[in-house]
C-alpha atoms as a PDB file:
ATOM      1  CA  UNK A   1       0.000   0.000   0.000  1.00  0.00           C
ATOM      2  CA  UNK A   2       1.305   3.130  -0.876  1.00  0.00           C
ATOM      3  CA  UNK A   3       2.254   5.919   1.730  1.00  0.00           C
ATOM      4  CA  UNK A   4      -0.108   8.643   2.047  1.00  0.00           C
ATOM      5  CA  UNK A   5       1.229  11.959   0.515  1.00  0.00           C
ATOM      6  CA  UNK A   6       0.161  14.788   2.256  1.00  0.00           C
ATOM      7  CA  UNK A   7      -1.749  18.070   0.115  1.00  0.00           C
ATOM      8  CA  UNK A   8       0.239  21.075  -0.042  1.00  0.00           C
ATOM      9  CA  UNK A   9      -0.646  24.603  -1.356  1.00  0.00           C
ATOM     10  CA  UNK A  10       1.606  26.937  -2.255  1.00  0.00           C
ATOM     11  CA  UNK A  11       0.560  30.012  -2.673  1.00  0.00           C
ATOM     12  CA  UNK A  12       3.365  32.715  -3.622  1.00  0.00           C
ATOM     13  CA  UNK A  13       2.930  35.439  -6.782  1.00  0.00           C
ATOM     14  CA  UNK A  14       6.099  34.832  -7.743  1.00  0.00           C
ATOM     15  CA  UNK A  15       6.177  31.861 -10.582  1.00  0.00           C
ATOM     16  CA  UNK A  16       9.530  30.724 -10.157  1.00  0.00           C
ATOM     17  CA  UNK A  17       9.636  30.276  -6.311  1.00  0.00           C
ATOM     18  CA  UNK A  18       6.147  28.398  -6.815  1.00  0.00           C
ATOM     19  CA  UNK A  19       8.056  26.054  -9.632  1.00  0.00           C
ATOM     20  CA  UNK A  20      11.034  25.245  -7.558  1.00  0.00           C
ATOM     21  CA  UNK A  21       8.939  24.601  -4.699  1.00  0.00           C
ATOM     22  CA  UNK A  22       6.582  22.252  -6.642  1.00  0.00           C
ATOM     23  CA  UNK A  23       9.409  20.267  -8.215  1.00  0.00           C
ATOM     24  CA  UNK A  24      11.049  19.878  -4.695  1.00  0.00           C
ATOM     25  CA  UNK A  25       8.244  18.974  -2.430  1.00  0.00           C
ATOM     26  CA  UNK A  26       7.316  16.733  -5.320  1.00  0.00           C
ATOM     27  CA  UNK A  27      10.370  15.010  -5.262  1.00  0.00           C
ATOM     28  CA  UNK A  28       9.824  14.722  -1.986  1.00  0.00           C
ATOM     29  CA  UNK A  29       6.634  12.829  -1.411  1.00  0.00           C
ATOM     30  CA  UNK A  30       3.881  15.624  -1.140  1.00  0.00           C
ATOM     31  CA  UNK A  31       1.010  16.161  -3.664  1.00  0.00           C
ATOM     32  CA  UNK A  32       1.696  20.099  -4.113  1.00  0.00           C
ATOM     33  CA  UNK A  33      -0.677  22.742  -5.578  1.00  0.00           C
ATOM     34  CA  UNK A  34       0.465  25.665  -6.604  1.00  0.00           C
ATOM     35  CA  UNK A  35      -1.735  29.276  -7.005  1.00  0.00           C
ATOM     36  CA  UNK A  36      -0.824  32.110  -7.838  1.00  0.00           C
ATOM     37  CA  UNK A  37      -3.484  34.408  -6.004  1.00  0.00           C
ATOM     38  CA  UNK A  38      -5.635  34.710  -3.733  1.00  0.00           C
ATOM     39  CA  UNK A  39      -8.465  34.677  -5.760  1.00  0.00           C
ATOM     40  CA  UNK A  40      -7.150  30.970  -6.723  1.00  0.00           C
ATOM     41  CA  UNK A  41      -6.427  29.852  -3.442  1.00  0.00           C
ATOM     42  CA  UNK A  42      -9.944  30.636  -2.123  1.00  0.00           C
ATOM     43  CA  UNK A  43     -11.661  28.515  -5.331  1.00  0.00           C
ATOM     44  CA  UNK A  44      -9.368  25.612  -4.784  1.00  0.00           C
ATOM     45  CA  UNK A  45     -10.128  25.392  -0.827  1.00  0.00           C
ATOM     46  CA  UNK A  46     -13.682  25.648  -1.974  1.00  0.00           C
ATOM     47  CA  UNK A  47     -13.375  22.293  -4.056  1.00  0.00           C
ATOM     48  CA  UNK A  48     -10.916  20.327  -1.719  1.00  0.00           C
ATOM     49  CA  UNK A  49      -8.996  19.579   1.259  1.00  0.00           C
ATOM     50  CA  UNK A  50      -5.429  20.021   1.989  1.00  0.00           C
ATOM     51  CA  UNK A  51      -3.447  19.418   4.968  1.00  0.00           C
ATOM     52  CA  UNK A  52      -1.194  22.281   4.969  1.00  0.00           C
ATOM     53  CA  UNK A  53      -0.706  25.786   2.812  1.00  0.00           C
ATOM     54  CA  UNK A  54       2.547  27.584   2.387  1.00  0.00           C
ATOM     55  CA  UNK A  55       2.151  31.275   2.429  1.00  0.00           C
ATOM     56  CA  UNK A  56       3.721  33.889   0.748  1.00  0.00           C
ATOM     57  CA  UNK A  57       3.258  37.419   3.216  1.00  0.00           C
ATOM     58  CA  UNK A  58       3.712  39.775   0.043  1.00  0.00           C
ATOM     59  CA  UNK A  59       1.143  39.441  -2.083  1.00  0.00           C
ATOM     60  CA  UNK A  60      -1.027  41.926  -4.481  1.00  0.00           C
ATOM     61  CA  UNK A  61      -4.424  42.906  -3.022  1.00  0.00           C
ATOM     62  CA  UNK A  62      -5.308  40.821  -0.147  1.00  0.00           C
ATOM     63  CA  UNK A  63      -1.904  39.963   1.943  1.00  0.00           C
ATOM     64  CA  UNK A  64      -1.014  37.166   3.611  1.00  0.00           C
ATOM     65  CA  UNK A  65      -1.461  38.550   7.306  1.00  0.00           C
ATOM     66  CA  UNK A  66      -5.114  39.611   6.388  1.00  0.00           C
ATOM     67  CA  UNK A  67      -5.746  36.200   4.296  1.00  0.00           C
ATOM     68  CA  UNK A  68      -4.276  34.101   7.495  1.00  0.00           C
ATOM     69  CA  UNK A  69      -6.741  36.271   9.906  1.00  0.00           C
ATOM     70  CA  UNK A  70      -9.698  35.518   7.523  1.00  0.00           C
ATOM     71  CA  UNK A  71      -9.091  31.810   7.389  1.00  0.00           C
ATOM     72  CA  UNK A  72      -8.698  31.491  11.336  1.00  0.00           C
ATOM     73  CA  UNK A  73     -11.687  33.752  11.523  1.00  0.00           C
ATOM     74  CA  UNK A  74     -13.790  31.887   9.240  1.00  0.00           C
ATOM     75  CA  UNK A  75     -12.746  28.668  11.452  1.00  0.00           C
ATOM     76  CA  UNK A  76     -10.354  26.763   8.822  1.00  0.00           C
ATOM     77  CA  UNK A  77      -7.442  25.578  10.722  1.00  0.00           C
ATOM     78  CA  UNK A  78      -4.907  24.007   8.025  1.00  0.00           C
ATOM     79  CA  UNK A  79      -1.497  24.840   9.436  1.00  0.00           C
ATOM     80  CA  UNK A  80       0.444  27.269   7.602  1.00  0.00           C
ATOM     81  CA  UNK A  81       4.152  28.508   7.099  1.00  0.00           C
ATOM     82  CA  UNK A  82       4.381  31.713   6.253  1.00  0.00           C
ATOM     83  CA  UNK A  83       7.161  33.227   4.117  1.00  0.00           C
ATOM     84  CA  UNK A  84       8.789  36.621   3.715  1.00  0.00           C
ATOM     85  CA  UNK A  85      11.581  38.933   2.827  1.00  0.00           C
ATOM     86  CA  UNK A  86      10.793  40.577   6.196  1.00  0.00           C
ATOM     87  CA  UNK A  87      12.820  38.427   9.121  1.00  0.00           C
ATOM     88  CA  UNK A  88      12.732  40.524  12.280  1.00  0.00           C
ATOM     89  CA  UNK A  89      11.448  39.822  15.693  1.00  0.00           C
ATOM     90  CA  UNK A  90       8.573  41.867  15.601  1.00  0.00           C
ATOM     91  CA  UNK A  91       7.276  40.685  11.679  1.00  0.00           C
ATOM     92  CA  UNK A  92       7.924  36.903  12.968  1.00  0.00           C
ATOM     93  CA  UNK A  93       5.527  37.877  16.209  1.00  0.00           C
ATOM     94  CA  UNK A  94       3.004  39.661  13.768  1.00  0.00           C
ATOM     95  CA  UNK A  95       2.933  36.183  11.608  1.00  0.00           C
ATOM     96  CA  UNK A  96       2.488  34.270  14.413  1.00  0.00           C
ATOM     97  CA  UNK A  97      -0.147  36.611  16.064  1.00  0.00           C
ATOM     98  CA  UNK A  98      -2.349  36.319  12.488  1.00  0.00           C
ATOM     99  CA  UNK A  99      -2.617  32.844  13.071  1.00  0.00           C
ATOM    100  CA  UNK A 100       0.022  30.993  11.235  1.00  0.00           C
ATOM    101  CA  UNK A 101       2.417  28.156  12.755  1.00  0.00           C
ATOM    102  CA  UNK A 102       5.698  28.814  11.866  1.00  0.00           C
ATOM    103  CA  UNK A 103       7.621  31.722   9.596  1.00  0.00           C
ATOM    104  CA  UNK A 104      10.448  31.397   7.036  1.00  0.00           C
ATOM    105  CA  UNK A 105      12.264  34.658   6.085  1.00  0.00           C
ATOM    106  CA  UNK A 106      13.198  34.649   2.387  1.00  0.00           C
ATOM    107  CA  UNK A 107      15.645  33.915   1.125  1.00  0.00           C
ATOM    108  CA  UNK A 108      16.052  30.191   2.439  1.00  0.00           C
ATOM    109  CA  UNK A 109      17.594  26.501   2.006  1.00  0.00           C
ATOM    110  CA  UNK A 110      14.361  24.367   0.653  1.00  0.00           C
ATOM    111  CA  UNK A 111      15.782  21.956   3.160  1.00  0.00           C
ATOM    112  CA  UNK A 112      14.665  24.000   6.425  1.00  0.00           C
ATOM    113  CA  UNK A 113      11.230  24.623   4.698  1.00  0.00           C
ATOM    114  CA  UNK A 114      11.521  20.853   4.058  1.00  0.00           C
ATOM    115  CA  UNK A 115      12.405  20.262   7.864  1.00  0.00           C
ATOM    116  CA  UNK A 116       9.579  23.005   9.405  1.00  0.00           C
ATOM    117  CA  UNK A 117       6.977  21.063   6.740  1.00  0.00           C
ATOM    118  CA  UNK A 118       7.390  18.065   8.734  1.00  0.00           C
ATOM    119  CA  UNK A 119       8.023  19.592  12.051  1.00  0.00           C
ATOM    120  CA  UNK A 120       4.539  21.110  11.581  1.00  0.00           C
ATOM    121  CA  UNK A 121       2.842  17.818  10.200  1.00  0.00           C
ATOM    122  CA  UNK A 122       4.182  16.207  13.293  1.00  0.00           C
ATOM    123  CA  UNK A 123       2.076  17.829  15.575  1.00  0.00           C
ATOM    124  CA  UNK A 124      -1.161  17.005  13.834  1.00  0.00           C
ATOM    125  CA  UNK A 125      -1.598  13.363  13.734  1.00  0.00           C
ATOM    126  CA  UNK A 126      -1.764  11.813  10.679  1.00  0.00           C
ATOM    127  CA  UNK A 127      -5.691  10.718  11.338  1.00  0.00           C
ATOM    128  CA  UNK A 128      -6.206  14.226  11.448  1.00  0.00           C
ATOM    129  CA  UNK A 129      -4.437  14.652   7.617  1.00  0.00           C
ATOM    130  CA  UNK A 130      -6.897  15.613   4.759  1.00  0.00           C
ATOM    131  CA  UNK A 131      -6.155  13.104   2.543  1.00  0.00           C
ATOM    132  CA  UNK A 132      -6.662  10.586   5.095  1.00  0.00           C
ATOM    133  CA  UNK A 133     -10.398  11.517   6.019  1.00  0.00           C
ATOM    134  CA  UNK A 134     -13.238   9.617   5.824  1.00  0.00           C
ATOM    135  CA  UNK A 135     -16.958   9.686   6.101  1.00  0.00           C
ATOM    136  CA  UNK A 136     -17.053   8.374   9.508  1.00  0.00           C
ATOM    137  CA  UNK A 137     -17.074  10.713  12.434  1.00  0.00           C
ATOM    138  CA  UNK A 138     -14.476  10.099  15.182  1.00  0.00           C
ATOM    139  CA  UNK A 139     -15.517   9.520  18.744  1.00  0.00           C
ATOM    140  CA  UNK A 140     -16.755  12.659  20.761  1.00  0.00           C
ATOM    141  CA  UNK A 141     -13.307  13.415  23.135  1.00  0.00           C
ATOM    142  CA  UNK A 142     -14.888  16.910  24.953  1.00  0.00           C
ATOM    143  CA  UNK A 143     -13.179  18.849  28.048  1.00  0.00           C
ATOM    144  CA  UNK A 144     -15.501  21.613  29.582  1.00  0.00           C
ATOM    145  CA  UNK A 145     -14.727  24.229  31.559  1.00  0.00           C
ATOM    146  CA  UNK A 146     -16.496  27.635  32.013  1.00  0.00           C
ATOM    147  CA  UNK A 147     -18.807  28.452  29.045  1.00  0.00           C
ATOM    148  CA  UNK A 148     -16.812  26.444  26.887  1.00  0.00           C
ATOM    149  CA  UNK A 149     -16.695  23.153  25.513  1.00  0.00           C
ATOM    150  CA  UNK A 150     -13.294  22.283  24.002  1.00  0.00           C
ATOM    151  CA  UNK A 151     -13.612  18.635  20.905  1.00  0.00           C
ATOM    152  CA  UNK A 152     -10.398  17.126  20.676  1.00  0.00           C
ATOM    153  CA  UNK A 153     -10.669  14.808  17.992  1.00  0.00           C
ATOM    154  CA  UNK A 154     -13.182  17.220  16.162  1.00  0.00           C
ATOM    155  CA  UNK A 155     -10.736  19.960  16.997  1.00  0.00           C
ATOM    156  CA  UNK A 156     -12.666  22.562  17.499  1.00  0.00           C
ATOM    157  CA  UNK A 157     -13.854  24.794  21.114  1.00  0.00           C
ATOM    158  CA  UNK A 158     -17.471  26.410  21.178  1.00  0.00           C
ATOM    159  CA  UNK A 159     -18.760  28.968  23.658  1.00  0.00           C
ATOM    160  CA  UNK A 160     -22.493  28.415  24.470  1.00  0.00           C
ATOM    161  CA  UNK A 161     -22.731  26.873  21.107  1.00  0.00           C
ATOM    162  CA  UNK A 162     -20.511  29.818  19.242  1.00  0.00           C
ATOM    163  CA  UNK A 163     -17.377  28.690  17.342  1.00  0.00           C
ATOM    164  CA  UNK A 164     -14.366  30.149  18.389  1.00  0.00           C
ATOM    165  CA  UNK A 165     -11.802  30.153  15.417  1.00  0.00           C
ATOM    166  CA  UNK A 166      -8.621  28.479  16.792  1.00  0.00           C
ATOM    167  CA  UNK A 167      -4.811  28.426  14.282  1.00  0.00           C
ATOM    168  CA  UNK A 168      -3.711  25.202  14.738  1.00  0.00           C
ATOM    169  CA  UNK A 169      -1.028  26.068  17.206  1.00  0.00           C
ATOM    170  CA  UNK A 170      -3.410  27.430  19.298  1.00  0.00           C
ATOM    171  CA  UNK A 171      -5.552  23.904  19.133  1.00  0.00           C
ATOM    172  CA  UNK A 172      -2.299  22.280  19.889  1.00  0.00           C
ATOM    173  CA  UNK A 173      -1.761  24.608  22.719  1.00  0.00           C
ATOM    174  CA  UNK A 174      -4.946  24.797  24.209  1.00  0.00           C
ATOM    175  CA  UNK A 175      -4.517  20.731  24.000  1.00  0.00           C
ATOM    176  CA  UNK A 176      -1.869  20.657  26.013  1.00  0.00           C
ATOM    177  CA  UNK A 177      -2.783  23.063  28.962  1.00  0.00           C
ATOM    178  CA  UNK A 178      -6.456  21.270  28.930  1.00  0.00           C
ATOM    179  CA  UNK A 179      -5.243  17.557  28.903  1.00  0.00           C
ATOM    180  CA  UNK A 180      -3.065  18.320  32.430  1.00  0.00           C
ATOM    181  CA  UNK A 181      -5.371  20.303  34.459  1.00  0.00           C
ATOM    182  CA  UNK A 182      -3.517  21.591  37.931  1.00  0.00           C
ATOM    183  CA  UNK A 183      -0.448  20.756  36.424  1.00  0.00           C
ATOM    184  CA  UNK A 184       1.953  23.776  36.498  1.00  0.00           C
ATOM    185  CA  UNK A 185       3.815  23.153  33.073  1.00  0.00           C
ATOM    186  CA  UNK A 186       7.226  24.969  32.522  1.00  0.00           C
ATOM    187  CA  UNK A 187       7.611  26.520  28.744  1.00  0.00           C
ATOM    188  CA  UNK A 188       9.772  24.098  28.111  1.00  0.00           C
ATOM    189  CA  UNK A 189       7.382  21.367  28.847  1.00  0.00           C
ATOM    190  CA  UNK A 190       4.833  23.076  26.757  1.00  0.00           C
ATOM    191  CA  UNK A 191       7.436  23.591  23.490  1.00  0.00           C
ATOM    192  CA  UNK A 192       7.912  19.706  24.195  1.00  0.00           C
ATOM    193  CA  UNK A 193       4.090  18.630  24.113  1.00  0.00           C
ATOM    194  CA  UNK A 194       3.142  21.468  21.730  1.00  0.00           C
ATOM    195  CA  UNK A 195       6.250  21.337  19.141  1.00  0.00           C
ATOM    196  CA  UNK A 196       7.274  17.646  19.652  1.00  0.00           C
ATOM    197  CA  UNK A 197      11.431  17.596  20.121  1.00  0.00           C
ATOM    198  CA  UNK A 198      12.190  20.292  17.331  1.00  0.00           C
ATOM    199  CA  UNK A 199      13.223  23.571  18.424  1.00  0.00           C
ATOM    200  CA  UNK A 200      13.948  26.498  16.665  1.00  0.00           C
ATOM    201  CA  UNK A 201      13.870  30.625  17.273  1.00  0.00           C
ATOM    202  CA  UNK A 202       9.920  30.201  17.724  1.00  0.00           C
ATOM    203  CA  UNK A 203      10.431  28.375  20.954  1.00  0.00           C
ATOM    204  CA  UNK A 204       9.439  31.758  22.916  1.00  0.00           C
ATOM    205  CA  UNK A 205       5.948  32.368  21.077  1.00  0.00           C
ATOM    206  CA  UNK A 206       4.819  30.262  23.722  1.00  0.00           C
ATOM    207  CA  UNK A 207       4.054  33.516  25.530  1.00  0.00           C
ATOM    208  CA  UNK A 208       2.671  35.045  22.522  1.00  0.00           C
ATOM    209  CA  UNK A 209       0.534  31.536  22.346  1.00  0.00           C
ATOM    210  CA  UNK A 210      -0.952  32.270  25.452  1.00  0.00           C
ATOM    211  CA  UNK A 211      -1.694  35.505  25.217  1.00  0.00           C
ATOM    212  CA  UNK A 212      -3.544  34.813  22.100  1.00  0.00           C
ATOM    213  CA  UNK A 213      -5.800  32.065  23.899  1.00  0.00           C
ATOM    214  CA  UNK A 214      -6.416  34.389  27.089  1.00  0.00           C
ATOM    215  CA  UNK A 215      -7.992  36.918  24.303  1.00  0.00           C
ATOM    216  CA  UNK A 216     -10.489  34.119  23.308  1.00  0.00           C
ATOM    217  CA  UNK A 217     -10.787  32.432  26.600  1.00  0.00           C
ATOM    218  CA  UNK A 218     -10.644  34.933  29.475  1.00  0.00           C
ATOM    219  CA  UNK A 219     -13.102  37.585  30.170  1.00  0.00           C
ATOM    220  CA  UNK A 220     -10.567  39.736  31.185  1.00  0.00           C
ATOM    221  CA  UNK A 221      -6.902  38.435  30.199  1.00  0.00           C
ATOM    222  CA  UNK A 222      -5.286  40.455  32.403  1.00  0.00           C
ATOM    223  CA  UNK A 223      -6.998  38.930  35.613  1.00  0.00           C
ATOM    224  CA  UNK A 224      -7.196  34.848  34.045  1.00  0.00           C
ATOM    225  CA  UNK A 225      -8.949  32.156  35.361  1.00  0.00           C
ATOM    226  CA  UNK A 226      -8.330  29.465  33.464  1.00  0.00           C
ATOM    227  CA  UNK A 227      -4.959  30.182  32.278  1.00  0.00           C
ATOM    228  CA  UNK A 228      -2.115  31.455  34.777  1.00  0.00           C
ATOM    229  CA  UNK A 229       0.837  31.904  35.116  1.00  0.00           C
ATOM    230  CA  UNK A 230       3.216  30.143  37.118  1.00  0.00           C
ATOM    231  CA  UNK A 231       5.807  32.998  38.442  1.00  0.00           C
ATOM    232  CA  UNK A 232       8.976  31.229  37.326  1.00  0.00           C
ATOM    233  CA  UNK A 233       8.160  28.066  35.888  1.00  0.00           C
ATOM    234  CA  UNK A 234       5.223  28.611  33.400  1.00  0.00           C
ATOM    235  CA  UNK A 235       1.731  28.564  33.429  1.00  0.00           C
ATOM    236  CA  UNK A 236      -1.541  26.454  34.309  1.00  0.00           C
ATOM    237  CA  UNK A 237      -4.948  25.271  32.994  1.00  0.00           C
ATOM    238  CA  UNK A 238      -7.611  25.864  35.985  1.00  0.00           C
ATOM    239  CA  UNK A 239     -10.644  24.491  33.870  1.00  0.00           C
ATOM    240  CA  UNK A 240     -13.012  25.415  37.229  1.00  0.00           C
ATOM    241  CA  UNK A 241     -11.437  29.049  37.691  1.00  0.00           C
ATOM    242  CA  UNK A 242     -10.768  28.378  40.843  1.00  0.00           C
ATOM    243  CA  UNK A 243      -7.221  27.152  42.190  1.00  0.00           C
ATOM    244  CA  UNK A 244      -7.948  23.095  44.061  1.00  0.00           C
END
């Protein structure tokens, strides 16, 4: 039986970045889709699934930050890598803040994309890959606390029967803190459940991480229940509010 190949998009305006990147994550076992727009990108997501979408930041018209805020928004979580000329701190935290999982500044070796690509497949389970779907619906896995009602397998956290759009680091976050209730959890442990053994200069957006969650989760982040910080080791899911 042959291996299953997981669905990339590429979307980048520039034709021969989106040619080299084709041939190479060709060669290397993914079924890649290139587009050259955004226009393209949202027809194609209309007709299929894909498992993860490479993202160019400059882009005519709509750019990537706004198209990765409008995805999360409208509740699609594929994982993305974004990629730009722009490769400070504070653009990398602005990527990660819109939603995406990791961020690549251009120019760069096709083998660290290579090497992020699989670092970021890693943390979604291969069950959870689009090409591997099927018809059948997993097994209900739900945590509750407060108003909210957080599906594992189905991936997805609802307030009173509202969506809440959730990136897929955030899921894989918000997975983490929620499966070890009470359990302070350093950053390091967190990079380790969240990110798997690879670590790179994004091991820090932890903070950013949870930040972004207290937003959605706390009615006022600055006071949090259910997430808080542990001064000098890291930080804890109370699912209750209240400290046992």
């Amino acid at each position: 039986m042959n291996p299953i190949r997981p669905r990339v998009l590429v979307l980048d305006d520039d034709l021969r970045l989106r040619e080299l990147l084709h041939r190479y994550l060709s060669d290397q076992g993914f079924q890649v889709t290139p587009v050259p727009s955004v226009t393209a990108l949202d027809k194609i997501c209309g007709e299929n699934t894909y498992d993860l979408l490479i993202l160019d930041l400059m882009l005519p018209g709509e750019d990537g930050l706004t198209l990765c805020r409008r995805l999360r928004t409208q509740g699609n979580t594929i994982p993305i890598i974004m990629l730009t000329a722009k490769g400070n701190d504070s653009d990398r935290i602005l990527g990660l803040n819109s939603g995406a999982d990791d961020y690549l500044p251009k120019p760069f070796n096709p083998k660290e994309l290579l090497a992020r690509i699989h670092a970021v497949l890693r943390r979604h389970p291969a069950a959870q890959l689009a090409s591997s779907e099927t018809n059948a619906a997993p097994p209900s896995e739900v945590i509750t606390f407060g108003d909210f009602q957080f599906h594992l397998l189905k991936r997805t956290l609802t307030r009173r029967d509202t969506l809440i759009p959730l990136s897929s680091s955030e899921y894989s976050l918000l997975r983490a803190l929620a499966t070890h209730p009470h359990e302070p959890l350093s950053r390091e442990k967190l990079t380790d459940l969240v990110r798997g053994r690879e670590r790179d200069t994004f091991d820090r957006s932890i903070d950013v991480q949870v930040s972004r969650l207290r937003r959605l989760l706390e009615e006022d982040p600055g006071q949090p229940r259910h997430i808080r910080t542990v001064w000098g080791t890291g930080y804890v899911f109370i699912p209750d509010g209240h400290v046992s």
